[in-house]
Protein backbone atom coordinates (compact mmCIF):
# COMPACT_ATOMS: atom_id res chain seq x y z
CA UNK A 1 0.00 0.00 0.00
CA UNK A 2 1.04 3.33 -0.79
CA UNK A 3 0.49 6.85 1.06
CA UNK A 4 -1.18 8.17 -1.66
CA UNK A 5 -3.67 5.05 -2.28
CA UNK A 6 -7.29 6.07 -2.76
CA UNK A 7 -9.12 4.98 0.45
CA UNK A 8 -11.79 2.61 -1.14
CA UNK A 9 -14.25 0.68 0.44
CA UNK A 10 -13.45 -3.03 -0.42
CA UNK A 11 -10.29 -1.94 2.05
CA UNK A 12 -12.38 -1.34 5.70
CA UNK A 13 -14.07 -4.40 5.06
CA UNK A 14 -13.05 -7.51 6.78
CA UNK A 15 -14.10 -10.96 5.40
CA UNK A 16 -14.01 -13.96 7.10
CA UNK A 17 -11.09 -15.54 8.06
CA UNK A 18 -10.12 -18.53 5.54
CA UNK A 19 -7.81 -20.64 6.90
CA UNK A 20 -4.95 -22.35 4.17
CA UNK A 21 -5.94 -25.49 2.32
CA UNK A 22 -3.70 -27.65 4.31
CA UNK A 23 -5.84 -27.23 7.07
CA UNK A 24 -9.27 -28.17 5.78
CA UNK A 25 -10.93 -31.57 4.93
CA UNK A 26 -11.24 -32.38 1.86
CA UNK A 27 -15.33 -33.20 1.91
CA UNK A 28 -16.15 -30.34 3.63
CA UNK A 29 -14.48 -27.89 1.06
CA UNK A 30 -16.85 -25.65 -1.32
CA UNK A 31 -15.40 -23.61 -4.08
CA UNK A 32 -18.91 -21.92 -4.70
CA UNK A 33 -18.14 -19.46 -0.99
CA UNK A 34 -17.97 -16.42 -2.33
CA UNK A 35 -15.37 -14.86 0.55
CA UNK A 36 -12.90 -17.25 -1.11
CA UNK A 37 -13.38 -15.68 -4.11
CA UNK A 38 -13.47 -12.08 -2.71
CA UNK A 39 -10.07 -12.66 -0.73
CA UNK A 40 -8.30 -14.47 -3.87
CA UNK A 41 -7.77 -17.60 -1.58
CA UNK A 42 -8.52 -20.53 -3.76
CA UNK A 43 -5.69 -21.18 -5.19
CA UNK A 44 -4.32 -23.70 -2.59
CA UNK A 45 -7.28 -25.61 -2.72
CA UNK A 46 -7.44 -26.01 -6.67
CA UNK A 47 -4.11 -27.37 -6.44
CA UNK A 48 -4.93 -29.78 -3.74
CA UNK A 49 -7.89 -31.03 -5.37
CA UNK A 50 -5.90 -31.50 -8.48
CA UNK A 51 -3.25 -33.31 -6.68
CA UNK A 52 -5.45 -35.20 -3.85
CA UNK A 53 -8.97 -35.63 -5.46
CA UNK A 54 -8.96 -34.86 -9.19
CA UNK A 55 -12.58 -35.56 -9.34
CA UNK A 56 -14.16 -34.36 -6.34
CA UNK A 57 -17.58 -34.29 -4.76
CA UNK A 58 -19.21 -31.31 -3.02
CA UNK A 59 -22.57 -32.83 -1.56
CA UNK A 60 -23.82 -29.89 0.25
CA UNK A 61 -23.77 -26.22 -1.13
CA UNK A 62 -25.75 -23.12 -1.97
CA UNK A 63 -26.56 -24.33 -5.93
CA UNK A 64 -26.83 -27.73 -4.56
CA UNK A 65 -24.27 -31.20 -4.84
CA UNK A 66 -21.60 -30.68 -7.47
CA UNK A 67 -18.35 -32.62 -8.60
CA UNK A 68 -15.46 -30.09 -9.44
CA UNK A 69 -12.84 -30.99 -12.18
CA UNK A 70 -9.82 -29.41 -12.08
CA UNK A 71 -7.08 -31.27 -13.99
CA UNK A 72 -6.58 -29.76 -17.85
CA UNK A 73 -6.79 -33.17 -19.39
CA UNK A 74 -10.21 -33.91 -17.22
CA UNK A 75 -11.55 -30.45 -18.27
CA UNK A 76 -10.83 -30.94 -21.95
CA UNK A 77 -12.21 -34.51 -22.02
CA UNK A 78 -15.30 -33.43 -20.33
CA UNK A 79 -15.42 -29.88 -22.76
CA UNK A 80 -15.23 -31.68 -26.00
CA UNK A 81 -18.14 -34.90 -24.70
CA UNK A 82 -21.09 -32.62 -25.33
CA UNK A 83 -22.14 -36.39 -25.81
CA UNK A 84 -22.52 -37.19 -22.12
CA UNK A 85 -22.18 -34.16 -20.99
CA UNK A 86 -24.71 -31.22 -21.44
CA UNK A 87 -24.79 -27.56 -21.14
CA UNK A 88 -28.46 -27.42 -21.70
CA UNK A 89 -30.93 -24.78 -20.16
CA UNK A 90 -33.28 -27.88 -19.95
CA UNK A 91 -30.76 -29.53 -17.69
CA UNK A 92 -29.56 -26.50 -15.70
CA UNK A 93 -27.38 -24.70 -18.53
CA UNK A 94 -23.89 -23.19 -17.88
CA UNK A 95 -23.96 -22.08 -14.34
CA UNK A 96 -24.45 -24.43 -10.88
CA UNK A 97 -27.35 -24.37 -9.33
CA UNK A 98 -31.18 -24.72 -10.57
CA UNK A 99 -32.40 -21.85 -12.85
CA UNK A 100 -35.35 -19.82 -10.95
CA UNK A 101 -38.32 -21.39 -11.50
CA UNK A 102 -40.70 -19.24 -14.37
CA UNK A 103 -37.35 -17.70 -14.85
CA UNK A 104 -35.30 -19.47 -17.69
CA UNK A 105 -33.45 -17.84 -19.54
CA UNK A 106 -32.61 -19.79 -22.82
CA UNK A 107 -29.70 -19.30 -24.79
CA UNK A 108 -27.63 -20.83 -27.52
CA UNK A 109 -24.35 -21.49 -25.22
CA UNK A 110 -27.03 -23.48 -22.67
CA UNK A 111 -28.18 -25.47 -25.69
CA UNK A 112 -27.01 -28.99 -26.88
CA UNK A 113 -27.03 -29.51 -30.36
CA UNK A 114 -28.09 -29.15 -33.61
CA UNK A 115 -29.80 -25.97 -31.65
CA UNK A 116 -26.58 -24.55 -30.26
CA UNK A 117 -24.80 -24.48 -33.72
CA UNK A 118 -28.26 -23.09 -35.74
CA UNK A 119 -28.40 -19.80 -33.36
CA UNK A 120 -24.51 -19.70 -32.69
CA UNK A 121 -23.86 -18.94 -36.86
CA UNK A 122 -26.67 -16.57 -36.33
CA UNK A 123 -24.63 -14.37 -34.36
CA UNK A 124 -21.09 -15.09 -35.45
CA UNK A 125 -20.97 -12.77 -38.26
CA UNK A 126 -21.19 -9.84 -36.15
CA UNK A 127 -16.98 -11.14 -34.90
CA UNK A 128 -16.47 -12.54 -37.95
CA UNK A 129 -12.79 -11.97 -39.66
CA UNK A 130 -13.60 -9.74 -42.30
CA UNK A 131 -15.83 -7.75 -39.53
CA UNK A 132 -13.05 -7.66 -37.10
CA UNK A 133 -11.09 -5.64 -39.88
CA UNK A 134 -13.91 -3.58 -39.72
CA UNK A 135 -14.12 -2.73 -35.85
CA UNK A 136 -9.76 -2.65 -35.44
CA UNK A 137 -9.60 1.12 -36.44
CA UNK A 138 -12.51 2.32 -34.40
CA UNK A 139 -11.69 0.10 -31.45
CA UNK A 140 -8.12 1.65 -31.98
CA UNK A 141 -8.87 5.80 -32.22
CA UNK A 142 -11.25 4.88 -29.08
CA UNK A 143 -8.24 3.58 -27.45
CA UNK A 144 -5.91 6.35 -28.12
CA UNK A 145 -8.97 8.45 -27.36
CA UNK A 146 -9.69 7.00 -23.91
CA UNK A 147 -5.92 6.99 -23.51
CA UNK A 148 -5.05 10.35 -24.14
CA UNK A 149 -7.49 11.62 -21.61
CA UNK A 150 -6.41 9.95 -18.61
CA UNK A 151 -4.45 11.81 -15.83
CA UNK A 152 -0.97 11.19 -15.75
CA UNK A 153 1.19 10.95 -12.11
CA UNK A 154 -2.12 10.82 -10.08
CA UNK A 155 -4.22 8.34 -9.21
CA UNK A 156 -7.22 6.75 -10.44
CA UNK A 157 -9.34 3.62 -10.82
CA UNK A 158 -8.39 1.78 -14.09
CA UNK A 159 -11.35 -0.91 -13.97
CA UNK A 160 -13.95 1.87 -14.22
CA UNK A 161 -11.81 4.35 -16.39
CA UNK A 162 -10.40 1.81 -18.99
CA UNK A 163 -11.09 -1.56 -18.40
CA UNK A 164 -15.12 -1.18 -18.39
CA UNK A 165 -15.45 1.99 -20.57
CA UNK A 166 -13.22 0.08 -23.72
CA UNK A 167 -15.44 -3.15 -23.52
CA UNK A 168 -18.67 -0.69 -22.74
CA UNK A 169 -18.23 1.23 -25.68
CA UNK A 170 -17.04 -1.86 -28.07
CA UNK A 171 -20.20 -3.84 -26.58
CA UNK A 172 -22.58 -0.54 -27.43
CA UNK A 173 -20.98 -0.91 -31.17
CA UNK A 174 -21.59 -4.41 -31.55
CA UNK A 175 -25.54 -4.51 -30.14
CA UNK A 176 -25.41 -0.89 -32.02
CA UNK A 177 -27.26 0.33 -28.57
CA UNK A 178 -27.22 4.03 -27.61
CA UNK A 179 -24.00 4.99 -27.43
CA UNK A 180 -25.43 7.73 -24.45
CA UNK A 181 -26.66 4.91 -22.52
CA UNK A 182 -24.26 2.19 -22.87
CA UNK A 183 -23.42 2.13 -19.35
CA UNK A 184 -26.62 0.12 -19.35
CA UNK A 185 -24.94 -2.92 -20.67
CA UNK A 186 -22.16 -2.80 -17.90
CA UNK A 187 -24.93 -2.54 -15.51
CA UNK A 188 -27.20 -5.48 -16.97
CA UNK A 189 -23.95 -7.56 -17.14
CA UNK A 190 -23.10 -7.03 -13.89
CA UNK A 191 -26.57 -7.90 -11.81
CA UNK A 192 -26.84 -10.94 -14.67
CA UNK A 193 -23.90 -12.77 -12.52
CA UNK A 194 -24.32 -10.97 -9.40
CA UNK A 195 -27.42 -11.29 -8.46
CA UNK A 196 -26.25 -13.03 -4.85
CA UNK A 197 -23.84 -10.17 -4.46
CA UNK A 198 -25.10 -7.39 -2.27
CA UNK A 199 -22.92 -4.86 -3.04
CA UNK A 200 -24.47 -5.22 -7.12
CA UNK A 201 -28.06 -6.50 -6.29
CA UNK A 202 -28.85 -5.59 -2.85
CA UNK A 203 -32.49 -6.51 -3.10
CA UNK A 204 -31.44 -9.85 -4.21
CA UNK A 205 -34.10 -11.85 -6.30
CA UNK A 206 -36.82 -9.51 -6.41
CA UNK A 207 -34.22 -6.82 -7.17
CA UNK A 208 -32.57 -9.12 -10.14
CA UNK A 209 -35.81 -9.89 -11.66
CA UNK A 210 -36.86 -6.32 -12.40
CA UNK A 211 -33.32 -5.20 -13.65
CA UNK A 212 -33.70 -8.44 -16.08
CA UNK A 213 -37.10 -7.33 -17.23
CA UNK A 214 -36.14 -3.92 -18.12
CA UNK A 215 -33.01 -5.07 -19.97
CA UNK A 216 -35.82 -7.44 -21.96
CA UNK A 217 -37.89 -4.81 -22.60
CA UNK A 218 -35.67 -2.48 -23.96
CA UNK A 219 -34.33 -5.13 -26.04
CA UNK A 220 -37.36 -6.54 -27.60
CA UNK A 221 -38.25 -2.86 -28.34
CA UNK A 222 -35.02 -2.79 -30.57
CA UNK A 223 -35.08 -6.43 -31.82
CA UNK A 224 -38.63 -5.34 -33.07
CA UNK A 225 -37.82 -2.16 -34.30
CA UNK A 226 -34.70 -4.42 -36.37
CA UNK A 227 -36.90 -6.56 -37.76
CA UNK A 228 -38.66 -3.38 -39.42
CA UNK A 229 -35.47 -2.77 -41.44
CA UNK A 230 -33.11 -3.59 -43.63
CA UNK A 231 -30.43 -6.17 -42.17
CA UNK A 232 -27.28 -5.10 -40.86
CA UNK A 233 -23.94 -6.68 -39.46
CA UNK A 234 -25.23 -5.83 -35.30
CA UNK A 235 -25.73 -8.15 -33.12
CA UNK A 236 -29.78 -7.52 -32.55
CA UNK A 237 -30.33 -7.19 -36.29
CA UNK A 238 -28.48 -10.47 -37.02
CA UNK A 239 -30.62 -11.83 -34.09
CA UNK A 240 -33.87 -10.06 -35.54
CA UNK A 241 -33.40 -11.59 -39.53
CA UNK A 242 -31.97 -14.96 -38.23
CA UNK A 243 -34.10 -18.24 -39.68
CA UNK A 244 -33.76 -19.94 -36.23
CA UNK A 245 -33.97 -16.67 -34.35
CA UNK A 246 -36.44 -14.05 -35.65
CA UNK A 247 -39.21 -15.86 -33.89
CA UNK A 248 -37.58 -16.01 -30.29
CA UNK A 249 -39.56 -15.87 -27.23
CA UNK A 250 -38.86 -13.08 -24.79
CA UNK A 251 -37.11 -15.22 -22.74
CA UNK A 252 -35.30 -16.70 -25.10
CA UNK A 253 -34.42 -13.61 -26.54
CA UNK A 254 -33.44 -12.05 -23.15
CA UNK A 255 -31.13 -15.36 -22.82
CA UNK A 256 -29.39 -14.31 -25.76
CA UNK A 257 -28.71 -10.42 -24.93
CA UNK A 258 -27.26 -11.79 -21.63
CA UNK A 259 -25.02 -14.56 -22.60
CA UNK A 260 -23.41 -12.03 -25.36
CA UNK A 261 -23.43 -8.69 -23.17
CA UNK A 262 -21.51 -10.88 -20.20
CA UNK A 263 -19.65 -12.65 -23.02
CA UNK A 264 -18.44 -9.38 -24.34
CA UNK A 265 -18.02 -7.34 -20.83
CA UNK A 266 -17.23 -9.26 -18.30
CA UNK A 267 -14.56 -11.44 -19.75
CA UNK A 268 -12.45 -8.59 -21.62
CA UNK A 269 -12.36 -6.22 -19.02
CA UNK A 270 -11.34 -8.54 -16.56
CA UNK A 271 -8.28 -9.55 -18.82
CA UNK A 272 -7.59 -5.54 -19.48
CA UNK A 273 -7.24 -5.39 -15.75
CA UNK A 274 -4.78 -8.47 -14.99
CA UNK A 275 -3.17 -7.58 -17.69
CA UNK A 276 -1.89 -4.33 -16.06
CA UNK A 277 -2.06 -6.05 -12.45
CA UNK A 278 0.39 -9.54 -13.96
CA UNK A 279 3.18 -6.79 -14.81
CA UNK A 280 3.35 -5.41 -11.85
CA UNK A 281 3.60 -8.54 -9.74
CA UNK A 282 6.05 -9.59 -12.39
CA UNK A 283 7.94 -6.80 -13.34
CA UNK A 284 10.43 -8.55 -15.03
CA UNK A 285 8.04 -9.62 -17.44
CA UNK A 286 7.32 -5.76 -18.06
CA UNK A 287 10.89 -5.20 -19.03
CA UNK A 288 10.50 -7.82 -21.55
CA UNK A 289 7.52 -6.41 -23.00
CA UNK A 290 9.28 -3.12 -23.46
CA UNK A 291 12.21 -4.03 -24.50
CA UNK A 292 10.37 -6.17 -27.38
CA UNK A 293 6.62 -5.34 -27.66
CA UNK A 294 6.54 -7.64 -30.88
CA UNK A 295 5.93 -10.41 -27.80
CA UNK A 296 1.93 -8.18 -27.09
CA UNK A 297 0.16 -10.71 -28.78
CA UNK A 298 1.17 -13.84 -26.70
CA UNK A 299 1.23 -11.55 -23.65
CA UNK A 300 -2.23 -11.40 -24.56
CA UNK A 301 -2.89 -14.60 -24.80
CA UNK A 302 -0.54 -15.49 -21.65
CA UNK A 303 -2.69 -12.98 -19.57
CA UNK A 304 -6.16 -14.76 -20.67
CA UNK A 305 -4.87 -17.72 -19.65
CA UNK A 306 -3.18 -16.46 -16.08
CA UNK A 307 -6.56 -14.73 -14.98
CA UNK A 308 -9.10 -16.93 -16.46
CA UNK A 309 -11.83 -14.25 -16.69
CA UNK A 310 -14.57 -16.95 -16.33
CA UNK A 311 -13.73 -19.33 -13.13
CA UNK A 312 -15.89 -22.56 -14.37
CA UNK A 313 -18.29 -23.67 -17.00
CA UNK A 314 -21.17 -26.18 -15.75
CA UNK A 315 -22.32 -29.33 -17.51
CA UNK A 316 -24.74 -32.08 -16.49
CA UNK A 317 -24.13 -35.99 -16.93
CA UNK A 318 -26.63 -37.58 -19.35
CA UNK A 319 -25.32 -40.93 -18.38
CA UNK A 320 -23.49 -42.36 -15.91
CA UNK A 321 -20.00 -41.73 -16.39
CA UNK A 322 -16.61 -43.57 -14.47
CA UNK A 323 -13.48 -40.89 -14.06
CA UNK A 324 -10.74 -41.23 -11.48
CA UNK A 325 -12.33 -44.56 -10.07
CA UNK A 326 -15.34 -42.45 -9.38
CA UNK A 327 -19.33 -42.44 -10.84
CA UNK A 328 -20.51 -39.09 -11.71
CA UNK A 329 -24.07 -40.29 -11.95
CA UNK A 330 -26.87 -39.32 -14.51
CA UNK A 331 -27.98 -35.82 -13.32
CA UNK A 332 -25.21 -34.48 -11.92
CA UNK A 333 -23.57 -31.22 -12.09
CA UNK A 334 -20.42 -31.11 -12.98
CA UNK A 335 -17.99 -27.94 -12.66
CA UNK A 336 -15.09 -28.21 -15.13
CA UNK A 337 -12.42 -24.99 -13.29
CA UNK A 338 -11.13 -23.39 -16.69
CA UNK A 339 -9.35 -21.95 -13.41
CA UNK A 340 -7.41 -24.69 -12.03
CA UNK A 341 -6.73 -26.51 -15.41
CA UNK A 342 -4.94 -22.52 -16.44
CA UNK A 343 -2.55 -23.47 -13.24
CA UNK A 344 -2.08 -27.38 -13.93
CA UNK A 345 1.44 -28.32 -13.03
CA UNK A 346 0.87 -31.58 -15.20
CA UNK A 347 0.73 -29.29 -18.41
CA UNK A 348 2.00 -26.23 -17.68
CA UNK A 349 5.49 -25.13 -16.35
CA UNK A 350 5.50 -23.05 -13.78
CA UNK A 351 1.75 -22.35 -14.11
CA UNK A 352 1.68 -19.28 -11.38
CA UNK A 353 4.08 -17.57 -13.23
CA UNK A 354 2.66 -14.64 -15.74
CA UNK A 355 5.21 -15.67 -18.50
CA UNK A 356 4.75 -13.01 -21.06
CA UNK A 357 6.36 -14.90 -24.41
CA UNK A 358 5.29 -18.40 -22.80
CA UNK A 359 5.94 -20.48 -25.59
CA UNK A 360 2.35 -22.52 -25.59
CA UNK A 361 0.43 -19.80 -23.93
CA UNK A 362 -2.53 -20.09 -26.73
CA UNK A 363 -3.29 -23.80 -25.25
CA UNK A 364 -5.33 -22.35 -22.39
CA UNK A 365 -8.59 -23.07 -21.90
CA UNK A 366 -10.20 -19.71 -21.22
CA UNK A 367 -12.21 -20.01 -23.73
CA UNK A 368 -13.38 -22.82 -23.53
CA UNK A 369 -13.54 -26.13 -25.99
CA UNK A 370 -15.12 -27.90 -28.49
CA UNK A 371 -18.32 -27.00 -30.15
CA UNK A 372 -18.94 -24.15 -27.36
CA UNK A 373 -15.43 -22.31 -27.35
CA UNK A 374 -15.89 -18.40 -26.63
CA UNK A 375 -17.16 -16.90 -30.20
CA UNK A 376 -16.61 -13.68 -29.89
CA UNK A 377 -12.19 -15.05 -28.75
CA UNK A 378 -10.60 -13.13 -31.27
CA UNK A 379 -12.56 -9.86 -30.70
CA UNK A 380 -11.05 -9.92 -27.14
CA UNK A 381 -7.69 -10.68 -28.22
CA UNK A 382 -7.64 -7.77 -30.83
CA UNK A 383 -9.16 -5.41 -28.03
CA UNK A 384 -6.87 -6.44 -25.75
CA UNK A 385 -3.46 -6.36 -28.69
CA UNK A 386 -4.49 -2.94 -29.46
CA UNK A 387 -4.91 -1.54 -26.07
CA UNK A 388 -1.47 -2.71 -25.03
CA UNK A 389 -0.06 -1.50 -28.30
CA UNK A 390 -0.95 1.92 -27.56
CA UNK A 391 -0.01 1.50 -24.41
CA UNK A 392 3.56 1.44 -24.92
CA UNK A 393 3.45 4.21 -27.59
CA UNK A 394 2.11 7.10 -24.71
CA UNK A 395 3.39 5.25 -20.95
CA UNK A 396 6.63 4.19 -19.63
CA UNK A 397 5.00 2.32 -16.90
CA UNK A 398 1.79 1.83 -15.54
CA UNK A 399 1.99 1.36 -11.67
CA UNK A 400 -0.39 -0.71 -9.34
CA UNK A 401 -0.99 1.24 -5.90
CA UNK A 402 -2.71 -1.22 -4.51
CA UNK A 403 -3.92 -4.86 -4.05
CA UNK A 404 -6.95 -4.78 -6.62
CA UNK A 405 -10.18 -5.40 -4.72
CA UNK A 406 -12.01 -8.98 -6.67
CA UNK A 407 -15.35 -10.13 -7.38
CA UNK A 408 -17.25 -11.84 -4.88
CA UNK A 409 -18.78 -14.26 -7.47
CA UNK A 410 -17.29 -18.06 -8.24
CA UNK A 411 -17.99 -17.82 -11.80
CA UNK A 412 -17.06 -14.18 -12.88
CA UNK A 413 -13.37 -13.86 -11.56
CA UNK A 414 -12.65 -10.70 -11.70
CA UNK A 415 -11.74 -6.90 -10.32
CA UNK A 416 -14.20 -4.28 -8.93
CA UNK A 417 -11.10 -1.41 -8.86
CA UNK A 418 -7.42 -1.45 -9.07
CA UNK A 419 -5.48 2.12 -8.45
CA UNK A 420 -3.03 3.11 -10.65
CA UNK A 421 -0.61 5.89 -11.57
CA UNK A 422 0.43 6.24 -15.18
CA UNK A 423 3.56 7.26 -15.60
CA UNK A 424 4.36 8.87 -19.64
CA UNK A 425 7.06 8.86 -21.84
C-alpha cells in the first residue's frame, strides 16, 4: 500500500477468516463461498484437489451437490463430450445451481445440439474476420482516445476508467445500442452474474428480476424495431433476420442479450485489468515487453490464460460416467475450473508464473472447448493487442498502488477497482 492510495471501500471491510488449504478436509471444502473468491484464496485448494482428489464431490452447497474438475486433461475430455455431458438450459445450462423457477433464460451457449450451432452462426458474423477488420480502427482511435485523456502521475481507478469503458463502448458498437446509454450494458452484465452479491443487487431476487425485465424490454423494443429494417452486421439485427432466431420468445431472446453482453463485458475487461495487475507482480516480465513489444500478442494470450476471466463452466451428466475410479451419476452437475486446469502443473510449467512470451500460452482453456469455445475469442484478443499496443506508444510504466479489490462471485473472476498511476514517456 502506498500513502497516496485512494481509500476505497473493499479496504475497511473484513471478510471472514479462511484458513490455508492444508488445514481443511477435503469433503467439507466448497469452491462456490464467495469470501474465497473475494479474498483471492482458492488457489491452494485447486491445487490440492488437483493433486489429492482430481474428481471431487461437493454434496452440500448453496446451488446444490456438485463434482469439481480441475485437472486440464479432465476439463478438456469433459469440454469436448457434449455427448454425455450437457450444457443445456433444460438440464440447468452453464452455471451451478437450478435456474429460478418461471425464470429461464434460454440461450444458444445453454443449448445442446443441432440448436446450439443453428443460433450460434446466427450471431457469429457480427466477430467474424472480415468484420473484425472492420471494428480494429474504431476500437483503436477509441483507445488512443480513452488513452489520451487519462491523468498522468495521479491516481485513479483503471477498472472503471479503462477496463469497463473500452469493452462498454465496443459492446454498445456491436448490439449498435445508444451509445449515451451504454453504461446500461455494464450494468445489466453485472446484476446478470451478481445477483447473490449485495454490493451489485442488494435486493437480491426480487431486485434481479426487475433489472432483467427492463433489460428485456428495452431489447425486444429494438429487436422489433430491427426486424422493421433492412439487415445489418449488429448483433440484434443479425438476431432479428436470423431463420432460427427471428421468432424467439422473450425469454429466449433475453437469454441471448445476456449470454453475449456478459460474453463481451465481463470477460475482456477482466483480462484488461490483470493484464496491467500480472506486470506489476512480475515486473520482469514488463521489461520484456518493453524491450520487445513484438511479444503483445502472446502476452495477450498469456494474460487470458493467467486470470481466467470466467472461473468454471457447468455441464450435467446424461449418463453415468466412471473418471478417477469415481461415478458421476446421470444428473449431476459437474464444474469443469477453466481456473485450475490454467494453473495445472501436469501441463504447464511453472503455471503461477505470468510468463509473457510463454511459448504454448494459446493452449489455455479460457475459452473454452469444443463446439462451445468463446465466439466472440478473437474480438477480445484484438481489443486487448491494441490496447497494449498503444499503451507502450504514450506510458513508460503503468503502476499498481494497490492490491486490486475482486469479485465476490465463483464464476465471474474478476476486479471491482485497481489504483493506478500512469507514468508517460
Amino acid at each position: 500500500m502506498t500513502e497516496r492510495e485512494p481509500l476505497h471501500p473493499h479496504n475497511l471491510r473484513f471478510g471472514a477468516n479462511i484458513p490455508p488449504a492444508a488445514d481443511i478436509d477435503l469433503s467439507t471444502l466448497d469452491l462456490i463461498d464467495g469470501e474465497l473468491w473475494r479474498q483471492g484464496k482458492y488457489w491452494d485448494r485447486f491445487e490440492r484437489l488437483r493433486n489429492e482428489d482430481p474428481l471431487h464431490y461437493c454434496p452440500d452447497s448453496f446451488p446444490g451437490p456438485f463434482w469439481s474438475v480441475t485437472r486440464y486433461e479432465d476439463v478438456m475430455a469433459i469440454d469436448t463430450d457434449h455427448k454425455r455431458f450437457s450444457s443445456s438450459w433444460e438440464y440447468g445450462g452453464i452455471t451451478l445451481g437450478e435456474p429460478i423457477s418461471d425464470f429461464e433464460m434460454p440461450m444458444f451457449i445453454a443449448m445442446d445440439e443441432p440448436r446450439h450451432s443453428e443460433q450460434r452462426k446466427t450471431v457469429q458474423p457480427a466477430v467474424a474476420p472480415d468484420m473484425l477488420k472492420v471494428y480494429e480502427p474504431l476500437i483503436r482511435s477509441r483507445t488512443q482516445g480513452l488513452l489520451d485523456s487519462l491523468p498522468v502521475n495521479e491516481p485513479f481507478d483503471w477498472v472503471d476508467k479503462v477496463s469497463v469503458e473500452l469493452t462498454t463502448m465496443m459492446l454498445a458498437t456491436l448490439f449498435d445500442y445508444p451509445f449515451e446509454n451504454r453504461r446500461d450494458l455494464t450494468h445489466w452484465s453485472d446484476v446478470a452474474t451478481g445477483m447473490h452479491n449485495p454490493d451489485i443487487c442488494p435486493g437480491g431476487e426480487e431486485e434481479w428480476k426487475a433489472t432483467m425485465m427492463k433489460c428485456l424490454m428495452t431489447f425486444m423494443g429494438i429487436y422489433q424495431e430491427r426486424q422493421q429494417q433492412p439487415q445489418k452486421p449488429d448483433l440484434m439485427s443479425l438476431l432479428a433476420h436470423g431463420e432460427k432466431t427471428k421468432n424467439m420468445t422473450p425469454m429466449e431472446l433475453l437469454g441471448n442479450v445476456i449470454l453475449l453482453i456478459v460474453g463481451g463485458n465481463d470477460t475482456t475487461r477482466n483480462s484488461m485489468t490483470a493484464s496491467v495487475f500480472a506486470l506489476n507482480k512480475f515486473p520482469k516480465e514488463y521489461e520484456k515487453l518493453k524491450a520487445d513489444p513484438s511479444i503483445i500478442p502472446n502476452m495477450v494470450s498469456e494474460t487470458i490464460r493467467w486470470q481466467t476471466p470466467l472461473a468454471y463452466m457447468r455441464r450435467t451428466a446424461l449418463e453415468d460416467v466412471e473418471m478417477h475410479g469415481k461415478t458421476i451419476k446421470k444428473g449431476d452437475q459437474v464444474a469443469m475450473w477453466y481456473v485450475s486446469a490454467n494453473r495445472d502443473e501436469r501441463f504447464w510449467d511453472k503455471p503461477n508464473d505470468f510468463i509473457a512470451d510463454r511459448p504454448e500460452a494459446r493452449r489455455h482453456i479460457s475459452f473454452g472447448f469444443g463446439i462451445h469455445r468463446c465466439v466472440g475469442n478473437r474480438l477480445a484478443e484484438l481489443q486487448l493487442r491494441i490496447l497494449w499496443e498503444e499503451i507502450m506508444e504514450r506510458f513508460e510504466h503503468i503502476e499498481v498502488l494497490a492490491e486490486p479489490s475482486l469479485n465476490q462471485n465463483a464464476f465471474v473472476k474478476g476486479y471491482n477497482w485497481m489504483p493506478v498511476v500512469l507514468h508517460p514517456k
